[in-house]
Each structure stands twice: as structure tokens, then as C-alpha cells.
C-alpha atoms as a PDB file:
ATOM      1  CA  UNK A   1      25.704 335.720 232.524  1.00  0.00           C
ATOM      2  CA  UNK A   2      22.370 334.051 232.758  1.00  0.00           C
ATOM      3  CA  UNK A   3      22.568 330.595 233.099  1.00  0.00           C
ATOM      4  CA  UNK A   4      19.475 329.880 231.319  1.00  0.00           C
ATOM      5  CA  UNK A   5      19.803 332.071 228.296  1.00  0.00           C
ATOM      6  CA  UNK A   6      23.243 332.004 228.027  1.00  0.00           C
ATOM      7  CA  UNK A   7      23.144 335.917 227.440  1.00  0.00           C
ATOM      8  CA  UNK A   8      25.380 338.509 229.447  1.00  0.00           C
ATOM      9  CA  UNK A   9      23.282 341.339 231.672  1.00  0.00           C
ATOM     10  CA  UNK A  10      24.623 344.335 232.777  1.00  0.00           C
ATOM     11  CA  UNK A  11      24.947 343.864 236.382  1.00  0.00           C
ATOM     12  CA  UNK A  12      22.572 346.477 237.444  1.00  0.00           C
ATOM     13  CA  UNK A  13      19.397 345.549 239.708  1.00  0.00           C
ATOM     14  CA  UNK A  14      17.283 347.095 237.306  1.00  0.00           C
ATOM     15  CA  UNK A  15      18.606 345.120 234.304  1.00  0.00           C
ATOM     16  CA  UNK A  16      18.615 341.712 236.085  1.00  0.00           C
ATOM     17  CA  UNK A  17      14.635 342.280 237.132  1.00  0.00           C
ATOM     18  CA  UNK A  18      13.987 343.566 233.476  1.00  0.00           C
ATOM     19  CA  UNK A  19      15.724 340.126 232.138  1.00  0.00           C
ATOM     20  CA  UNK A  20      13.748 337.780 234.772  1.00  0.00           C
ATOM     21  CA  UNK A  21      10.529 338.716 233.349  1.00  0.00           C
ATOM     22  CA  UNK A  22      11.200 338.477 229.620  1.00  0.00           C
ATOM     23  CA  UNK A  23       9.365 335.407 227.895  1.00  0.00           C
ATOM     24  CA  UNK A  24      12.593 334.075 226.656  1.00  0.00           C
ATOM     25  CA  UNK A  25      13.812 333.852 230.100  1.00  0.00           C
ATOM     26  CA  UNK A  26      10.617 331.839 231.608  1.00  0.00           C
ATOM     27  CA  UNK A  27      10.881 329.740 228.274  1.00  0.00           C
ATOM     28  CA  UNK A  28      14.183 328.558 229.363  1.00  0.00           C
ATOM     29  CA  UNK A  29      13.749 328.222 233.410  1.00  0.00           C
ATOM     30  CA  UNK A  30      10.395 326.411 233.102  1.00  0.00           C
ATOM     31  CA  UNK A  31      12.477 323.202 232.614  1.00  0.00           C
ATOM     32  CA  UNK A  32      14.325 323.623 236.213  1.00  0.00           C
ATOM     33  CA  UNK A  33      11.497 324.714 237.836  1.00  0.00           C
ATOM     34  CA  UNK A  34      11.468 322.734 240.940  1.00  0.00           C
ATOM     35  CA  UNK A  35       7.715 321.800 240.516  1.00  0.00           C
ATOM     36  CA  UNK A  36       8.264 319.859 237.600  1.00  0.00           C
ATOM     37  CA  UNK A  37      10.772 318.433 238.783  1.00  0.00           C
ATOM     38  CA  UNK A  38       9.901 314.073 238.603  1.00  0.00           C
ATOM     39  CA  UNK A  39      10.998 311.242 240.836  1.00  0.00           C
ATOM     40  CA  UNK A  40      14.307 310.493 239.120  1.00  0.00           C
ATOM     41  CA  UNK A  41      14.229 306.430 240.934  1.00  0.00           C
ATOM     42  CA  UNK A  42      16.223 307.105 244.353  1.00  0.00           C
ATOM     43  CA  UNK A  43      14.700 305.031 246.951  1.00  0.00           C
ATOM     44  CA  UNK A  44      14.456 306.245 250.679  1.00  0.00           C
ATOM     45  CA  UNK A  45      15.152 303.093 253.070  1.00  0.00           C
ATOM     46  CA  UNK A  46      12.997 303.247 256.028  1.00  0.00           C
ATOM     47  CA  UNK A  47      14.487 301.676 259.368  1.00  0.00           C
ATOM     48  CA  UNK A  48      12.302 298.757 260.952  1.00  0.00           C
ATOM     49  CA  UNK A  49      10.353 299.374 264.358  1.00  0.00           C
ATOM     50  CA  UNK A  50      12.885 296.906 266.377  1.00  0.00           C
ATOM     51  CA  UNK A  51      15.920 298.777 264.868  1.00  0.00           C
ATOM     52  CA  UNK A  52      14.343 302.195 266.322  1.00  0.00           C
ATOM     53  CA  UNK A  53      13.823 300.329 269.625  1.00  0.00           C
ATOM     54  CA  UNK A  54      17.430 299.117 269.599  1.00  0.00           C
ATOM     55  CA  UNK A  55      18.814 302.270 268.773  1.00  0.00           C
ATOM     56  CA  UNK A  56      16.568 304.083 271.622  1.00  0.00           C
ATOM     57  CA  UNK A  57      17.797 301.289 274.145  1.00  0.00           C
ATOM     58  CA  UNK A  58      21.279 302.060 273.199  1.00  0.00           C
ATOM     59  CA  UNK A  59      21.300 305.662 273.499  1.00  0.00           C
ATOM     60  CA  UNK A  60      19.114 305.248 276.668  1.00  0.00           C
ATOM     61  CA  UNK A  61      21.978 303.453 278.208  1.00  0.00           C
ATOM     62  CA  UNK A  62      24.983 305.589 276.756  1.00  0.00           C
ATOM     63  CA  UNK A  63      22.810 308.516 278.512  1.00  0.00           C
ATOM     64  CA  UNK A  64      22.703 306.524 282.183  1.00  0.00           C
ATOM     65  CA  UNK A  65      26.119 305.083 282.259  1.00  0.00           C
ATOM     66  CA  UNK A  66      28.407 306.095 279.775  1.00  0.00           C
ATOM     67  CA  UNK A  67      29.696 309.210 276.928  1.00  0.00           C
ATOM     68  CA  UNK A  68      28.092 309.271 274.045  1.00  0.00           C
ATOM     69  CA  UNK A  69      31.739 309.227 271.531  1.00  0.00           C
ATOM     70  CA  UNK A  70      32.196 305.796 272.665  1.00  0.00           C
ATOM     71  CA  UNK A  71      28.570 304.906 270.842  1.00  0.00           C
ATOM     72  CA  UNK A  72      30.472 304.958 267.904  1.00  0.00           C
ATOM     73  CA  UNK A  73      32.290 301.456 269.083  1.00  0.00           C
ATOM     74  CA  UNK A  74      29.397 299.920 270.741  1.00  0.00           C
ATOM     75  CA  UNK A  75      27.068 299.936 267.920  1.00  0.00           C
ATOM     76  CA  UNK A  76      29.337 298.225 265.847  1.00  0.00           C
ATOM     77  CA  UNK A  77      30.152 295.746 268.535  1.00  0.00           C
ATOM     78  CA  UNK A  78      26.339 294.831 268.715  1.00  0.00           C
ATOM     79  CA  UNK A  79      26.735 294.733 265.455  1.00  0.00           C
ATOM     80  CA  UNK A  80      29.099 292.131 264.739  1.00  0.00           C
ATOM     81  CA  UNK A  81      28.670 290.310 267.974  1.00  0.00           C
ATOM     82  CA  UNK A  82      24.399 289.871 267.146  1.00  0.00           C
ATOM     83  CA  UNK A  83      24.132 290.098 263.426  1.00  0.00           C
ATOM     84  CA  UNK A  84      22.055 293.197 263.642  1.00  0.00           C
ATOM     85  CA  UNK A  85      21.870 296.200 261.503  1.00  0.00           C
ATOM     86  CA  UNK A  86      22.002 298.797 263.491  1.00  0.00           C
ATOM     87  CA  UNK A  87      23.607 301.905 262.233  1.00  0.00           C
ATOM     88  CA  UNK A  88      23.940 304.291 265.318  1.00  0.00           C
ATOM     89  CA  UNK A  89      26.606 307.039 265.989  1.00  0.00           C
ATOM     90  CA  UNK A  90      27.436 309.920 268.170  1.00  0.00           C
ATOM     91  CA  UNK A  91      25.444 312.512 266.367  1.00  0.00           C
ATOM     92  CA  UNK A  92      22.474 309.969 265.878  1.00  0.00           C
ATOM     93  CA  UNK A  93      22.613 309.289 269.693  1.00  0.00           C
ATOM     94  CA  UNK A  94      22.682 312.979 270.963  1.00  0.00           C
ATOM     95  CA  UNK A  95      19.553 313.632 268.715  1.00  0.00           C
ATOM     96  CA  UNK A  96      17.929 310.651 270.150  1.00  0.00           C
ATOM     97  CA  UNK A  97      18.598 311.338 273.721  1.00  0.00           C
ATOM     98  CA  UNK A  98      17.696 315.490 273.195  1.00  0.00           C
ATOM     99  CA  UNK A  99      14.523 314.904 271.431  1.00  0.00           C
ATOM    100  CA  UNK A 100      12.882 312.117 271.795  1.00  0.00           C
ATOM    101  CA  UNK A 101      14.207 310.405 275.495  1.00  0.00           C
ATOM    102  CA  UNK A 102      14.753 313.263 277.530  1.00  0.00           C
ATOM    103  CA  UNK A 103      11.202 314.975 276.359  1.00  0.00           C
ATOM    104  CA  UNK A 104       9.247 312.058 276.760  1.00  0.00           C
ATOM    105  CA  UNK A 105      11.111 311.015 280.679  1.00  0.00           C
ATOM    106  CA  UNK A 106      10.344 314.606 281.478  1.00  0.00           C
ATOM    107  CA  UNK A 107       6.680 314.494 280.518  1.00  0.00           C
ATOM    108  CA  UNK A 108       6.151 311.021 282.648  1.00  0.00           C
ATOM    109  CA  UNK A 109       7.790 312.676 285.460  1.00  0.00           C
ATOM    110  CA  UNK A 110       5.476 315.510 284.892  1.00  0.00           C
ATOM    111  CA  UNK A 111       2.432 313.566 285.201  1.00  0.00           C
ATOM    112  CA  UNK A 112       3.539 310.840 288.009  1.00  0.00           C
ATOM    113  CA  UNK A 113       3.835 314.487 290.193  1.00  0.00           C
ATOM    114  CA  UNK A 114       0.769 315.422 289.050  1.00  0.00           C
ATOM    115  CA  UNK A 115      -1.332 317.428 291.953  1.00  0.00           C
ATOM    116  CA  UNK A 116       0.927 315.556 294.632  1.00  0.00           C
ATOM    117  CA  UNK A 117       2.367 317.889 297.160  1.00  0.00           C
ATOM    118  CA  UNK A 118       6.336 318.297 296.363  1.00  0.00           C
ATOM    119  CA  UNK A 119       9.741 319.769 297.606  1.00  0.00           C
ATOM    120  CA  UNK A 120      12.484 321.378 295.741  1.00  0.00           C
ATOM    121  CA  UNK A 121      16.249 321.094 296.486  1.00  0.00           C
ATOM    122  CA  UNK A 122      17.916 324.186 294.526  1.00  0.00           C
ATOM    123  CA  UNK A 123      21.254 325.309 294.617  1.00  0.00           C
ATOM    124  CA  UNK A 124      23.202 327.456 292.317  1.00  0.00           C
ATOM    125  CA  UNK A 125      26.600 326.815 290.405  1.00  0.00           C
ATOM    126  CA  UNK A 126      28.421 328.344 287.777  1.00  0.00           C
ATOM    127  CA  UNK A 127      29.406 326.047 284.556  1.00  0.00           C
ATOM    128  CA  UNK A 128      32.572 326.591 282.508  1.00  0.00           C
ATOM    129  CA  UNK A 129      31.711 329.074 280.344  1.00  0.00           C
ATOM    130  CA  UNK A 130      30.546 331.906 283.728  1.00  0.00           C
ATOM    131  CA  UNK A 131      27.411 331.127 283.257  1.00  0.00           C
ATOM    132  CA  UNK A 132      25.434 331.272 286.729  1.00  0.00           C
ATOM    133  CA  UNK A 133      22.861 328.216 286.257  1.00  0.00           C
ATOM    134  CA  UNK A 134      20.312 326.964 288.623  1.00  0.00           C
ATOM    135  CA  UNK A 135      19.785 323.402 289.552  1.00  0.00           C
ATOM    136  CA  UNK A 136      16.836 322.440 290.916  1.00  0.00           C
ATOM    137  CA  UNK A 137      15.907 318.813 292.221  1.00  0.00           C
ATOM    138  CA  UNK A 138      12.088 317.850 292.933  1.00  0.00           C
ATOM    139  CA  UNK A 139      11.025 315.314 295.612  1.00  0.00           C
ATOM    140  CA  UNK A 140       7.930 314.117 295.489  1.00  0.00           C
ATOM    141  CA  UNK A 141       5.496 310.719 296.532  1.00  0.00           C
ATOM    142  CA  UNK A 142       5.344 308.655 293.475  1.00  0.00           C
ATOM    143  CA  UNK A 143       2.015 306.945 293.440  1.00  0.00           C
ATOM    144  CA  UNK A 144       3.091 304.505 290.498  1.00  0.00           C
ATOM    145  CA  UNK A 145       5.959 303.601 292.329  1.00  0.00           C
ATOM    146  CA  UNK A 146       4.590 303.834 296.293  1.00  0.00           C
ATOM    147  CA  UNK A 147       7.603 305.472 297.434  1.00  0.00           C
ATOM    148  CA  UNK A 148       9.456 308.865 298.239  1.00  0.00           C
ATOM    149  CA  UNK A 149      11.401 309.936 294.985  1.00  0.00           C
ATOM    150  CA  UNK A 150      14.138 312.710 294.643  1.00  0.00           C
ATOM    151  CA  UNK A 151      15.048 313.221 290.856  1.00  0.00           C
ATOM    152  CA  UNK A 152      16.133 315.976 289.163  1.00  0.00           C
ATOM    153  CA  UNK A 153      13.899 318.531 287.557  1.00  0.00           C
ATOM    154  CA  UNK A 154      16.202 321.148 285.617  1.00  0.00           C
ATOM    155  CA  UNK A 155      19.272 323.074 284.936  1.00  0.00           C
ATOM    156  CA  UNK A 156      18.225 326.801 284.473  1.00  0.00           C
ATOM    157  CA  UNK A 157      19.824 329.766 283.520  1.00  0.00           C
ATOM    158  CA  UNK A 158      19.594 333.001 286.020  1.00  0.00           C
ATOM    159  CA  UNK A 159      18.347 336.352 285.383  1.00  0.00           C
ATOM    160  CA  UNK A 160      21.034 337.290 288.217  1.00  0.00           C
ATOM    161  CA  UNK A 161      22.614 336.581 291.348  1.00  0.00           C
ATOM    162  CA  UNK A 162      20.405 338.359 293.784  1.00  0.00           C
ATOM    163  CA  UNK A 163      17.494 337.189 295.947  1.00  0.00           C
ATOM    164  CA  UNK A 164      14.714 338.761 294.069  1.00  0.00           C
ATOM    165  CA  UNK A 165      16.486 337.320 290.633  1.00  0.00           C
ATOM    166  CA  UNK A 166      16.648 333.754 291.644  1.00  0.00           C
ATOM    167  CA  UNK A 167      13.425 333.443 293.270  1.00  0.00           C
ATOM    168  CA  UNK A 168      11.882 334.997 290.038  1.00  0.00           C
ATOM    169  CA  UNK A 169      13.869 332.199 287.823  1.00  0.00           C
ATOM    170  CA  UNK A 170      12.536 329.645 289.710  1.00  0.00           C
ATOM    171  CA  UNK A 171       9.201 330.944 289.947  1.00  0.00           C
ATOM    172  CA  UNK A 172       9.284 331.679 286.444  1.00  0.00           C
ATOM    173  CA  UNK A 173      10.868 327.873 285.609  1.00  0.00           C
ATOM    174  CA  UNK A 174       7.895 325.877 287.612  1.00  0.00           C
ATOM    175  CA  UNK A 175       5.493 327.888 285.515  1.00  0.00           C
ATOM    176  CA  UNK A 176       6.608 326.564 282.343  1.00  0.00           C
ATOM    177  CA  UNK A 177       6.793 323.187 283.098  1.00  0.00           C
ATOM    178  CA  UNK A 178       3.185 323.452 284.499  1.00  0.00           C
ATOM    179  CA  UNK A 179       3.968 322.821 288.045  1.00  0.00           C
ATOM    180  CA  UNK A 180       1.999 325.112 290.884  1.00  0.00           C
ATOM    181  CA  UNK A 181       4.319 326.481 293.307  1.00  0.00           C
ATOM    182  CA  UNK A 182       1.319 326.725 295.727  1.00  0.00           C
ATOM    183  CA  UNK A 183       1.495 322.697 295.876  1.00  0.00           C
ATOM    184  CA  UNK A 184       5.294 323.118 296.953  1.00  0.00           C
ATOM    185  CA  UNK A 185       5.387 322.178 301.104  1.00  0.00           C
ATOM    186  CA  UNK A 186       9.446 322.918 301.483  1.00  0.00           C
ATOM    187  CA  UNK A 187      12.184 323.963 299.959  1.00  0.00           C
ATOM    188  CA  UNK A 188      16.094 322.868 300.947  1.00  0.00           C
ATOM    189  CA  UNK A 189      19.045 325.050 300.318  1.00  0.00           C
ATOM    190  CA  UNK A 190      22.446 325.825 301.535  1.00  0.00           C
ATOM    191  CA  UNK A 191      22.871 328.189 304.710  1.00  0.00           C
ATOM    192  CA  UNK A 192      24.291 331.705 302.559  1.00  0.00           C
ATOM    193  CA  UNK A 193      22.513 334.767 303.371  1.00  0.00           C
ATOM    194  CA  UNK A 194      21.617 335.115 299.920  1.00  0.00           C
ATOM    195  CA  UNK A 195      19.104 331.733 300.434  1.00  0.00           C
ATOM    196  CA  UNK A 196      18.070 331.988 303.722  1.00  0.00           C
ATOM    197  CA  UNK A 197      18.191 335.254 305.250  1.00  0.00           C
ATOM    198  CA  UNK A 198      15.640 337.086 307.316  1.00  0.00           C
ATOM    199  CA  UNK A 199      14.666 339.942 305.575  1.00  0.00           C
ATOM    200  CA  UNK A 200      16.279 339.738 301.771  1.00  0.00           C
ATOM    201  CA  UNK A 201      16.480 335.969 300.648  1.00  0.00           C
ATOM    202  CA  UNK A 202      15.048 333.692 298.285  1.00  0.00           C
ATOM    203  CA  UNK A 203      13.370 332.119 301.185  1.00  0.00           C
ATOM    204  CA  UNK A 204      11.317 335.433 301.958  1.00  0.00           C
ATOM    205  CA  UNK A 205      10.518 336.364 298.421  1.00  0.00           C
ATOM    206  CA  UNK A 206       9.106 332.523 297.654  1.00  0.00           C
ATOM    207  CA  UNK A 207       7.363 332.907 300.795  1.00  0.00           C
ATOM    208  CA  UNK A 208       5.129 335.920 300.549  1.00  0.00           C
ATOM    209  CA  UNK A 209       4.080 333.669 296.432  1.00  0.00           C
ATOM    210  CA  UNK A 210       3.199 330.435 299.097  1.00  0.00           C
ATOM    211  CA  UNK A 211       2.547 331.145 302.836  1.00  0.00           C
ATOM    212  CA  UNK A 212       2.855 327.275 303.780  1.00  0.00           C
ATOM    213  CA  UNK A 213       6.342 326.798 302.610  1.00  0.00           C
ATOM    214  CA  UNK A 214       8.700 325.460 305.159  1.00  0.00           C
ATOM    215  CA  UNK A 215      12.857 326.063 304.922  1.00  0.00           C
ATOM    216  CA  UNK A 216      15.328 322.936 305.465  1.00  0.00           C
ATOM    217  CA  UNK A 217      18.748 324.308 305.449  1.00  0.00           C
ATOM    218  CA  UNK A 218      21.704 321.909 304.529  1.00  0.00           C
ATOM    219  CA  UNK A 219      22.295 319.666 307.264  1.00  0.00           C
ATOM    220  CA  UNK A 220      25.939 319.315 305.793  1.00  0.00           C
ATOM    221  CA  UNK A 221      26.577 323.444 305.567  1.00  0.00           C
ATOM    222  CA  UNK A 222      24.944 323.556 309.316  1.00  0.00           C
ATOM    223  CA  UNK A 223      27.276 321.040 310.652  1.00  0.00           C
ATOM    224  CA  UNK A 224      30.895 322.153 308.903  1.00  0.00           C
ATOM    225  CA  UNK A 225      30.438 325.946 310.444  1.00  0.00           C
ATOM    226  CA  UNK A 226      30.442 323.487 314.011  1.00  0.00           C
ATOM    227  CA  UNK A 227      33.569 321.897 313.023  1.00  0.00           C
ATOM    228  CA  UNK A 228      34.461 325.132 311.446  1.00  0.00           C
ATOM    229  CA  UNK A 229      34.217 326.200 315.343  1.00  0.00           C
ATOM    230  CA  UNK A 230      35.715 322.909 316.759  1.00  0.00           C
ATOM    231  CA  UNK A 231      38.767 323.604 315.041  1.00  0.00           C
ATOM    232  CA  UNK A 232      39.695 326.519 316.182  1.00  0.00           C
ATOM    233  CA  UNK A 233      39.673 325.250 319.478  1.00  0.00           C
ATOM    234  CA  UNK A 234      42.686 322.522 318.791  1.00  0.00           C
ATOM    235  CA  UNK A 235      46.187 323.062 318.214  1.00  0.00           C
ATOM    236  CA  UNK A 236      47.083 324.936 315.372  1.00  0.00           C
ATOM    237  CA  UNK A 237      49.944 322.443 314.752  1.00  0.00           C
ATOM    238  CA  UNK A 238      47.006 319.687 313.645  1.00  0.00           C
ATOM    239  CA  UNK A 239      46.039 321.994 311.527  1.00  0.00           C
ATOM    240  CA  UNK A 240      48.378 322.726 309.477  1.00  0.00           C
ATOM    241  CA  UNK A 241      49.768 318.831 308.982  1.00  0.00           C
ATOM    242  CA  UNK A 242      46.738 317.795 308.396  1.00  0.00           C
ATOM    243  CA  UNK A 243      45.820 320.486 305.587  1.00  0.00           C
ATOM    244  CA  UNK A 244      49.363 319.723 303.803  1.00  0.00           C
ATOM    245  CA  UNK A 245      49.617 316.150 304.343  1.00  0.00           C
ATOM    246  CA  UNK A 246      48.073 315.227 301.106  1.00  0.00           C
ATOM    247  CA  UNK A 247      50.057 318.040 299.014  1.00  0.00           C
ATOM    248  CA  UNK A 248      53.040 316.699 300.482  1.00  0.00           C
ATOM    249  CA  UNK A 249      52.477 312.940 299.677  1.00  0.00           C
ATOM    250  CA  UNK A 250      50.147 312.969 296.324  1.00  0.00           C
ATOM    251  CA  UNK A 251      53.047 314.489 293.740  1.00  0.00           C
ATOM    252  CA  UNK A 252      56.123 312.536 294.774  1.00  0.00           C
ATOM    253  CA  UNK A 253      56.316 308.562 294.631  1.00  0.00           C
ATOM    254  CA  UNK A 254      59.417 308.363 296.629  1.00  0.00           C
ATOM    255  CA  UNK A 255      57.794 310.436 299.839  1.00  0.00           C
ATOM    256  CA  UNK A 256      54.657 307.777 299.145  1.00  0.00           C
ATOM    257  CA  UNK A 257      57.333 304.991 299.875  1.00  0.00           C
ATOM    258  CA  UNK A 258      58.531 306.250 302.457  1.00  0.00           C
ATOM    259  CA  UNK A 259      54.987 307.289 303.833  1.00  0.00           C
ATOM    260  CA  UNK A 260      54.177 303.033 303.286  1.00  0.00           C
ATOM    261  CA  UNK A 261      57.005 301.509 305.222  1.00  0.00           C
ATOM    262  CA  UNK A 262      56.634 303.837 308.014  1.00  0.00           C
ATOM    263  CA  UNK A 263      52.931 302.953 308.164  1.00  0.00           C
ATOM    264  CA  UNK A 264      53.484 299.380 308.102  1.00  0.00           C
ATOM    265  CA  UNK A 265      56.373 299.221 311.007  1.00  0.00           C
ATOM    266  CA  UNK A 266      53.654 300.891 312.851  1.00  0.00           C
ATOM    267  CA  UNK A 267      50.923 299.131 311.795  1.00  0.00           C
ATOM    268  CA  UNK A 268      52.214 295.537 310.471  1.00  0.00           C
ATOM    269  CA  UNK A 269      50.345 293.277 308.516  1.00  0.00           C
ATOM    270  CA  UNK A 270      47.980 296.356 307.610  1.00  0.00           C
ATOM    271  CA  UNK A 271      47.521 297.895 304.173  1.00  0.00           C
ATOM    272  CA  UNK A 272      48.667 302.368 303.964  1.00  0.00           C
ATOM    273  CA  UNK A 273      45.552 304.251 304.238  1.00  0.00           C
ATOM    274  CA  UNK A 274      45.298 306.949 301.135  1.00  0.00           C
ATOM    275  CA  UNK A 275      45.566 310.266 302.293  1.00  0.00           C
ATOM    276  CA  UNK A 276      42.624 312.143 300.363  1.00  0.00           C
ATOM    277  CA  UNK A 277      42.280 315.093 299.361  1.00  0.00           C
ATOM    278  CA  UNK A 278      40.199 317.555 301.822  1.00  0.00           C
ATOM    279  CA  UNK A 279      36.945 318.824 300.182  1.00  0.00           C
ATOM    280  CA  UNK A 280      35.195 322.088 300.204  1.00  0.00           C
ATOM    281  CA  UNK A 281      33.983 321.839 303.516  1.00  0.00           C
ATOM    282  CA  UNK A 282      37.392 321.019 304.633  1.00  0.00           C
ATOM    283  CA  UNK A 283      36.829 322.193 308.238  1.00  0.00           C
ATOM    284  CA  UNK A 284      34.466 319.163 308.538  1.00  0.00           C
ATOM    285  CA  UNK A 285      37.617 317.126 307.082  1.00  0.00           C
ATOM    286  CA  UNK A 286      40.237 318.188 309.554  1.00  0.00           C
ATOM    287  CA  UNK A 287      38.341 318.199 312.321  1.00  0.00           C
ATOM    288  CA  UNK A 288      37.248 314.574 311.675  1.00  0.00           C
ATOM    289  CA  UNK A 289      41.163 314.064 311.389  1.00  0.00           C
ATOM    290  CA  UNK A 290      41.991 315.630 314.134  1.00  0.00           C
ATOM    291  CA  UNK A 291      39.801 313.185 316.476  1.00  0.00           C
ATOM    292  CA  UNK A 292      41.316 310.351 315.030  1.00  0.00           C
ATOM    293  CA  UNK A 293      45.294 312.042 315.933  1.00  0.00           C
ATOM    294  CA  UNK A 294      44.462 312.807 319.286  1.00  0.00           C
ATOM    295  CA  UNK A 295      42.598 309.214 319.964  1.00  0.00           C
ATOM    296  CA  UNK A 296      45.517 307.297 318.493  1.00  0.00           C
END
């Protein structure tokens, strides 16, 4: 059925073409043709300059401090609390922050480097959906500022997880943001094989692209595979209750009790120390434990 003519077509591609191109059927369309179609008295409302401003000072700080769902709330407490007019969401505030904050921070960082000698930091991760991402951090003199700055650059996705394939993604990432990897003076990373190895690393591949770059390994890596050592020098009995303590403690609020009254007749007047939870470099943990047992 043509909606025009109000006449049934076969349904045959040959028969609908045929149809489009008869007089009777232009006659008819001409009417909904969308170039004649007129202003039919909607207005548009345009938001004022200092509304824009308030929104991009919102969003600015739900980006530093905060998630953006509870923007929802806070515009509407500004709102009421300041008589303003402000009519900012969640999916007004993500657009905001995306394209117009994060672009135009990125291209001021961009030009405060400038030709100014810089370092990278880079380290790689994995995010929740397996995807093997590369972080990179850029440290730099700021002129504006007349200080030493350390910010971060970019989150990047790899081409792999060899040598050769992350020195290539971040070879290929400075060259699209328009900074020259000869001006690069160092580069920091972790102490893997992968990073810093003699003959097959990142390190060597970025090095024969700049000639001048200098390796910092992780201060932090270098000293837990000394602790890491340490360790296995004390007891094994320190070990092991120091490893477990926190399992043992963190699920059950009676053995926490019982953990706080034996603390305090031994220590009276004092307040339980939290037993935390070792972190990745837990050797560095339990060996810093283990001092403390044997000194006490």
C-alpha cells in the first residue's frame, strides 16, 4: 500500500520503482517532501554562557573527586540551595568531561611540554574485560608552573605482550599525540625481563629509536626481591603467622575481641593496631613485620 496514493503495489522491486516515478505519485509526495517542509513555531532555548560555565565547573569537579551518577543529586542541590537553573545529569556530565574537558586539559598539557626534555613512567595492566592496556605517565619541567610535574599522559591499548609489541605501542602512541621520542631523557619501569632485559626488552628496542635514553628501574620492585631474600633467611615460623594473621582476624568479630583485650593487657592504655592486609609485594610486608617481632 502506498501511503501517498492510497493504491496497493504488487510487492515486487520492479513494480515499487515503476510506481515511484509515476506523476501521480510525485503529485502526492511533493507535500511531505522534507524541503518544503516550514517552521511549524517550536522554539529552541539556548542555555546562557554562566550556565555552560557552571555546568563545566560541575562536571570538572565530579571528574576530580567524585562518580559521575551522583551528578544527578548535586545539580539539583545547587539548584535549590542557589536559585540557579542548571539542568545537568549523568549523561550530560560524561559528554562534558569526554569532549570538551578532557580534550582541551590534554591539549594544555601538550603545549606546557612543548620542546622540554621529558620522562615516561609506563607500566602495563590488564582491565576487566582481558584487555592488556598500557599506562603511561609523563614527567616533565613545567615552565608555567616552575616546577617538576608527573601527570598522566594515556591509557593505551597493546598490539601484544612482547618486547617488540609494547615498545611499538608506545612509539606509535607519542607519535600521535605529537610528542618526539628523541626529546625523551629516561624512561622508569618495573624490573621483569620483559622491560628491562639485556638483549630482548622494551628498554633495548626504545633504545636503538633514541641512543640518549637512560633506564630507572622501580626502586620499590628492586628493594622487595631484597626482602624477598631477607626472608628466607628468618624462621619459617614468622612466616607463616605473619602471612595468616590477617585471614585469621579480618572474617570473625569474636577472634577480633579477643585479638583487642589481649592487646590491651599487653599494651594498656593503648588503642589495637589493625592488622592489614599484605600487598603484592608482600615479601617487603613480612619482612618489615618480622623486624618489628623479633625487636619487641
Amino acid at each position: 500500500m502506498c501511503r501517498y496514493c492510497k493504491t496497493e503495489i504488487r510487492a515486487h522491486h520492479a513494480d515499487l520503482l515503476q510506481h515511484a516515478t509515476t506523476d501521480k505519485h510525485k503529485r502526492n509526495a511533493k507535500p511531505f517532501s522534507s524541503a518544503r517542509l516550514t517552521d511549524i513555531g517550536f522554539t529552541v532555548s539556548k542555555t546562557s554562557a554562566k550556565n555552560q560555565k557552571a555546568d563545566l565547573q560541575l562536571a570538572t569537579y565530579i571528574a576530580c573527586h567524585t562518580a559521575v551518577s551522583s551528578v544527578d543529586h548535586l545539580g539539583e542541590l545547587v539548584n535549590s540551595a542557589f536559585g540557579k537553573d542548571l539542568s545537568i545529569h549523568r549523561t550530560k556530565c560524561t559528554a562534558l568531561i569526554n569532549n570538551v574537558i578532557a580534550p582541551c586539559m590534554f591539549n594544555d598539557l601538550l603545549k606546557d611540554i612543548g620542546e622540554t626534555p621529558y620522562s615516561l613512567v609506563i607500566d602495563e595492566s590488564t582491565d576487566d574485560a582481558s584487555v592488556k592496556q598500557l599506562c603511561v605517565v609523563v614527567r616533565y619541567f613545567s615552565v608555567s608552573l616552575s616546577k617538576i610535574v608527573s601527570t598522566f599522559l594515556g591509557l593505551v591499548d597493546m598490539q601484544g605482550e612482547t618486547a617488540e609489541a609494547i615498545a611499538t605501542t608506545l612509539t606509535q602512541f607519542l607519535d600521535s599525540v605529537g610528542l618526539d621520542f628523541k626529546k625523551c631523557v629516561g624512561i622508569g619501569t618495573d624490573g621483569c625481563s620483559v622491560m628491562v632485559g639485556r638483549k630482548n626488552s622494551v628498554y633495548t628496542h626504545l633504545l636503538k629509536k633514541n641512543e640518549k635514553l637512560q633506564l630507572f628501574k622501580c626502586v620499590c620492585h628492586s628493594i622487595q626481591l631484597c626482602a624477598r631474600k631477607a626472608v628466607e633467611t628468618l624462621p619459617r615460623n614468622l612466616e607463616f603467622l605473619i602471612s595468616h594473621s590477617h585471614n585469621w582476624l579480618s572474617h570473625s568479630a569474636l577472634r577480633r575481641r579477643e585479638y583487642a583485650k589481649i592487646y590491651q593487657l599487653i599494651n594498656p592504655g593503648e588503642t589495637p593496631l589493625m592488622l592489614v592486609q599484605l600487598s603484592g609485594t608482600r615479601w617487603l610486608s613480612i619482612y618489615d613485620c618480622c623486624v618489628r617481632v623479633l625487636k619487641q
